[in-house]
Protein backbone atom coordinates (compact mmCIF):
# COMPACT_ATOMS: atom_id res chain seq x y z
CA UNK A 1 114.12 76.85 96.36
CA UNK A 2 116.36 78.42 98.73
CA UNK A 3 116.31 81.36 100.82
CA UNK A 4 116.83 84.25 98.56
CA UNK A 5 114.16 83.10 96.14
CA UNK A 6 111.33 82.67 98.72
CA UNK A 7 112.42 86.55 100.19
CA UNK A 8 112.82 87.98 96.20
CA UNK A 9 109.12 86.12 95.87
CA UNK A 10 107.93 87.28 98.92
CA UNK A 11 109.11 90.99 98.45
CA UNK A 12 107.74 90.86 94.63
CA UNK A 13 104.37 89.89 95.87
CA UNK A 14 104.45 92.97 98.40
CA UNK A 15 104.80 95.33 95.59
CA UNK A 16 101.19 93.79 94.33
CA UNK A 17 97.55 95.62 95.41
CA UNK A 18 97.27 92.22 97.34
CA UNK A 19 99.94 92.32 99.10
CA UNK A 20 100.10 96.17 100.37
CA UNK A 21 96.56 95.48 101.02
CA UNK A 22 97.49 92.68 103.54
CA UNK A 23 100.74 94.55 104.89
CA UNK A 24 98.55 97.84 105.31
CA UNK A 25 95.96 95.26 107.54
CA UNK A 26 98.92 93.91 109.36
CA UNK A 27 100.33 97.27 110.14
CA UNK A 28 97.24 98.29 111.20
CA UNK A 29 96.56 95.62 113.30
CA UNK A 30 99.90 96.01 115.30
CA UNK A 31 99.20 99.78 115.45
CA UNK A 32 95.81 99.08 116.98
CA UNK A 33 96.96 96.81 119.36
CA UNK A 34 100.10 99.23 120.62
CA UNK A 35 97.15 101.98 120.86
CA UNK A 36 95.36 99.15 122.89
CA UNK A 37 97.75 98.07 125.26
CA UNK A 38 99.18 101.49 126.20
CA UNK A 39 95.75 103.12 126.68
CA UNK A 40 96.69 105.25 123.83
CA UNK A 41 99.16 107.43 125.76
CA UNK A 42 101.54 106.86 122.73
CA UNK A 43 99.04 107.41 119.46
CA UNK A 44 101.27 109.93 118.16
CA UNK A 45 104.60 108.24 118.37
CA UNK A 46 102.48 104.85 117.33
CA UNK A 47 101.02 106.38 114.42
CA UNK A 48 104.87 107.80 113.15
CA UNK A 49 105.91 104.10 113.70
CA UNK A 50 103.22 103.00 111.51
CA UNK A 51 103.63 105.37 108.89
CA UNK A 52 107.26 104.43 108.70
CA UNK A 53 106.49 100.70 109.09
CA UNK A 54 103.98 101.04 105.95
CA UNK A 55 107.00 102.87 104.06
CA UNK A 56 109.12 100.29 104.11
CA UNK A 57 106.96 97.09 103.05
CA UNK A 58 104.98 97.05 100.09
CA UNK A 59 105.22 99.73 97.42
CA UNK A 60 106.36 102.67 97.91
CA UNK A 61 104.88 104.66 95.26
CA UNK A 62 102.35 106.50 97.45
CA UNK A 63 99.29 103.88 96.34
CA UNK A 64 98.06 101.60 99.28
CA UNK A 65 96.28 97.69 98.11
CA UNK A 66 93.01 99.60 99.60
CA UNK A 67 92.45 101.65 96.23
CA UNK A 68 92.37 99.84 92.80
CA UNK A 69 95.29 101.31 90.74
CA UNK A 70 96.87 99.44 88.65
CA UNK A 71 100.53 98.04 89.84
CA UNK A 72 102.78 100.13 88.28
CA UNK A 73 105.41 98.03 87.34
């Protein structure tokens, strides 16, 4: 297995309800610690990173892994 397959696999399994569901907990979890370590002083300009962070991973059809719709592909 080279390279490409393991990031085609990896970016397949992103567009599943598991997978947004663990990339929305990871993006979550850097958010919170940003908001953490800066005292919060940035939660607005953390927040618009997050929001474009969680655009561009996973699936990108407005459905996040924490509801139960059905993958549309």
């Amino acid at each position: 297995m080279n390279l490409n397959d393991i990031t085609r696999k990896a970016q397949d399994f992103l567009k599943t309800d598991k997978g947004e569901e663990i990339s929305d907990k990871v993006i979550d979890g850097a958010a919170a610690a940003a908001n953490k370590v800066t005292g919060n002083k940035h939660a607005d300009k953390i927040q618009n990173a997050r929001d474009t962070a969680d655009k561009h991973v996973g699936r990108n059809d407005g459905t996040t892994g924490r509801d139960n719709a059905a993958d549309p592909e």
